[in-house]
Protein backbone atom coordinates (compact mmCIF):
# COMPACT_ATOMS: atom_id res chain seq x y z
CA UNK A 1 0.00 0.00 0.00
CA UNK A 2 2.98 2.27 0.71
CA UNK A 3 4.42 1.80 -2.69
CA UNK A 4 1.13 2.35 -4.19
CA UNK A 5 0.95 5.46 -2.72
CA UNK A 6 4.70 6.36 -3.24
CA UNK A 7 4.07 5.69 -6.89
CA UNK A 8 0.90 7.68 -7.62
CA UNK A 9 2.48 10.68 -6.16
CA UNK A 10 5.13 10.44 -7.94
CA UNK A 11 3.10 9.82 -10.90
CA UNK A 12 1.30 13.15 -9.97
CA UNK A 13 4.29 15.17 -9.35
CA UNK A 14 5.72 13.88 -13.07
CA UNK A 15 2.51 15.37 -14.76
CA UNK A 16 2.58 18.27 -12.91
CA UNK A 17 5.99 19.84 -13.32
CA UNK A 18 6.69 22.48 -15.47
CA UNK A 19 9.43 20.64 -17.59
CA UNK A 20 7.53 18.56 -19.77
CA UNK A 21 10.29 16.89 -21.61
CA UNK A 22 12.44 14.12 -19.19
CA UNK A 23 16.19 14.75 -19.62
CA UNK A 24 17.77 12.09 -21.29
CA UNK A 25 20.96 10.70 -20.59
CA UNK A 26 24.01 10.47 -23.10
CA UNK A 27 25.29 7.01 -23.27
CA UNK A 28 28.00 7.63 -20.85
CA UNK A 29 26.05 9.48 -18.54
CA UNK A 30 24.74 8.70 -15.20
CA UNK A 31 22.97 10.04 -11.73
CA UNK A 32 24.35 8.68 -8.32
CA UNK A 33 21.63 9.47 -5.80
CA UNK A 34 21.12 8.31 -2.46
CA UNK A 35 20.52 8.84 1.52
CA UNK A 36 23.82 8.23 4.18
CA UNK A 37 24.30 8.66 7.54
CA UNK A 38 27.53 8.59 9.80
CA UNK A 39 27.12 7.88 12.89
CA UNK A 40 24.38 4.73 12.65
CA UNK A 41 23.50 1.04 12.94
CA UNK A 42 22.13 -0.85 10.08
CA UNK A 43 21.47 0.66 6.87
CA UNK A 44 23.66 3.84 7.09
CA UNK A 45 23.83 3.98 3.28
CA UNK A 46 21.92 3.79 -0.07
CA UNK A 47 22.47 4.57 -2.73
CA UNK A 48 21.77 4.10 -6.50
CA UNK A 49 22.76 5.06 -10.03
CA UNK A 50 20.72 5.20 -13.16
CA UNK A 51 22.40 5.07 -16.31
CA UNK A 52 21.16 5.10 -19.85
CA UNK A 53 19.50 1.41 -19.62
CA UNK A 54 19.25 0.60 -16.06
CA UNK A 55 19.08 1.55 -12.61
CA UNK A 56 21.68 -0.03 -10.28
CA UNK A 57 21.89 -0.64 -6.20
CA UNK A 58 25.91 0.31 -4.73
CA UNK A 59 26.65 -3.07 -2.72
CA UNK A 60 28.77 -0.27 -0.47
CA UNK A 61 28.12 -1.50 3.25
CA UNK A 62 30.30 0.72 4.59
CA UNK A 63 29.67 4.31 5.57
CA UNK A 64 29.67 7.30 3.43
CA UNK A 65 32.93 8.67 2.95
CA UNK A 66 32.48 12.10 1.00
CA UNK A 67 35.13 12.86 -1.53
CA UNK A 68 36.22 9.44 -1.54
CA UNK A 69 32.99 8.16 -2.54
CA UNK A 70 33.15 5.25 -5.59
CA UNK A 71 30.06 3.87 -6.58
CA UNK A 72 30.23 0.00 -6.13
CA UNK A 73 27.68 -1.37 -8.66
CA UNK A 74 25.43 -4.47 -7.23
CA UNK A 75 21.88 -5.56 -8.48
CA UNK A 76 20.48 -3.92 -11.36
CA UNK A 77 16.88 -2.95 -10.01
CA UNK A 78 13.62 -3.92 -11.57
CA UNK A 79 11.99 -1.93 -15.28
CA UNK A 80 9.59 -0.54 -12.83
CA UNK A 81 12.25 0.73 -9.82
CA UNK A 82 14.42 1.89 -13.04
CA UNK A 83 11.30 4.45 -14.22
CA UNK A 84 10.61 5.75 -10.88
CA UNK A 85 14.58 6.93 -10.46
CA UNK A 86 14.51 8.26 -14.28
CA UNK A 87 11.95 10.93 -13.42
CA UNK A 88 14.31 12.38 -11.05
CA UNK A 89 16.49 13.13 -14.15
CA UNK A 90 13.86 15.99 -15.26
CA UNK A 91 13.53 16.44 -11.68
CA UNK A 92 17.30 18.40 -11.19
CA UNK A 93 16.88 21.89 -10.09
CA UNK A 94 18.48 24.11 -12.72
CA UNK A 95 19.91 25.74 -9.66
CA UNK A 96 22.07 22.84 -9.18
CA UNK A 97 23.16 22.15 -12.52
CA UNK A 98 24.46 25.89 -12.54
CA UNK A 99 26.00 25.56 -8.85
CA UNK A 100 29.72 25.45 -7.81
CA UNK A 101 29.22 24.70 -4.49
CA UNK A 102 29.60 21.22 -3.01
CA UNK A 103 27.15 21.18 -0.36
CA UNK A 104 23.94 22.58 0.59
CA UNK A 105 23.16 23.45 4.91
CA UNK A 106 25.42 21.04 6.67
CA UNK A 107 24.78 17.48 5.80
CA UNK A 108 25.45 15.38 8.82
CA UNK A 109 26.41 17.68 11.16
CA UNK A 110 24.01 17.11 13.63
CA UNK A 111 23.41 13.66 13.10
CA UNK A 112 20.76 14.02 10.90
CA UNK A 113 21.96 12.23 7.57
CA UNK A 114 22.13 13.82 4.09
CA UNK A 115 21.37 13.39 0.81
CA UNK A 116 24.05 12.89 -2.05
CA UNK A 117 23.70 13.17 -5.69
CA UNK A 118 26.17 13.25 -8.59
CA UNK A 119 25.39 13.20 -12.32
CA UNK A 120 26.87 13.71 -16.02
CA UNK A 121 24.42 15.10 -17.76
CA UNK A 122 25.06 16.75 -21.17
CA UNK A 123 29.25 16.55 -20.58
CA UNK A 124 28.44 18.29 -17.18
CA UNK A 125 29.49 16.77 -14.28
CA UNK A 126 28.69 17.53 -10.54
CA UNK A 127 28.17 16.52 -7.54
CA UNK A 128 26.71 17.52 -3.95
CA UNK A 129 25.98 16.60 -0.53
CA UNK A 130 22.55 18.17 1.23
CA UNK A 131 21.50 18.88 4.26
CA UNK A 132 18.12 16.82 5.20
CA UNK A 133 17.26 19.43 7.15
CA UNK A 134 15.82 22.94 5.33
CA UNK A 135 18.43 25.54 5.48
CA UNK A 136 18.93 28.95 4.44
CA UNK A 137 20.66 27.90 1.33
CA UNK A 138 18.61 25.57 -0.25
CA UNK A 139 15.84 27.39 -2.64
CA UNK A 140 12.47 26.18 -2.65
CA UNK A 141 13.77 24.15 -6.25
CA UNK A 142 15.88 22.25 -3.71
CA UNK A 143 13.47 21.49 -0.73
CA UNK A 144 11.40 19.94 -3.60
CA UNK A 145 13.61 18.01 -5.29
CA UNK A 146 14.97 16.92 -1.63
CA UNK A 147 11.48 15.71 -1.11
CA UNK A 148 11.21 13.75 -4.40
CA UNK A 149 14.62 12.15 -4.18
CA UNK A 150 13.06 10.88 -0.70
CA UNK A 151 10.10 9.25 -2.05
CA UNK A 152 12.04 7.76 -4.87
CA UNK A 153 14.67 6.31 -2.37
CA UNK A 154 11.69 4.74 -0.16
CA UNK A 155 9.72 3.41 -3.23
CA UNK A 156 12.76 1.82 -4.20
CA UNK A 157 13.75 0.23 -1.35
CA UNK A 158 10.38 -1.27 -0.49
């Protein structure tokens, strides 16, 4: 029932953005997305990647480690987990693919987690760490997308 409802808003959100046409990714490009935590037991990272044919779990079970970050490919995910994760593609803020800054609040600073994401899209590459929480930085573009790379994350992992 949780998916369900995890997919139909998502399914909502996809027909109501503004961008009507999903980006598409170059053959050789990619978006690394995912949830960590540093000080945890149990499941203190996930993370995926979608590429131009399939989304794929990191088999990391170790904890986040920032700059040093490789993506360790495991499973490839289901047709179904792979379209959910693609929306987030058209999803990007355009803030973000314009930024130069690395991260947004202070991801894990109080304990609280943060999100990562990295992507080549278009011969762009970035990548950024944000705060969970809402801070002063993050535009409203941000807190959205935040919010939609959450749902995605729990839809998958169900």
């Amino acid at each position: 029932m949780k998916k369900l409802l995890c997919l139909l808003t998502l399914a909502f959100l996809s027909f109501s953005a503004c961008d009507d046409g999903a980006t598409e990714l170059e053959q050789d490009g990619y978006m690394i997305f995912g949830r960590y935590a540093g000080f945890c037991v149990g499941d203190c990272f996930t993370v995926f990647k979608v590429t131009p044919n399939d989304l794929v779990e990191d088999q990391t079970s170790e904890h986040f480690t920032g700059d040093n970050y490789e993506f360790v490919p495991g499973r490839v995910l289901s047709a179904t987990d792979y379209g959910l994760a693609k929306v987030l593609l058209s999803k990007i803020p355009q803030e973000l693919l314009l930024s130069e800054k690395e991260a947004y609040g202070c991801p894990d600073c109080a304990d609280q987690g943060g999100f990562y994401i990295s992507f080549s899209l278009q011969g762009v590459e970035k990548s950024f760490r944000l705060d969970t929480r809402q801070t002063d930085d993050q535009s409203q573009e941000i807190l959205t997308f935040k919010d939609q790379l959450s749902e995605v994350i729990e839809a998958i992992r169900e």
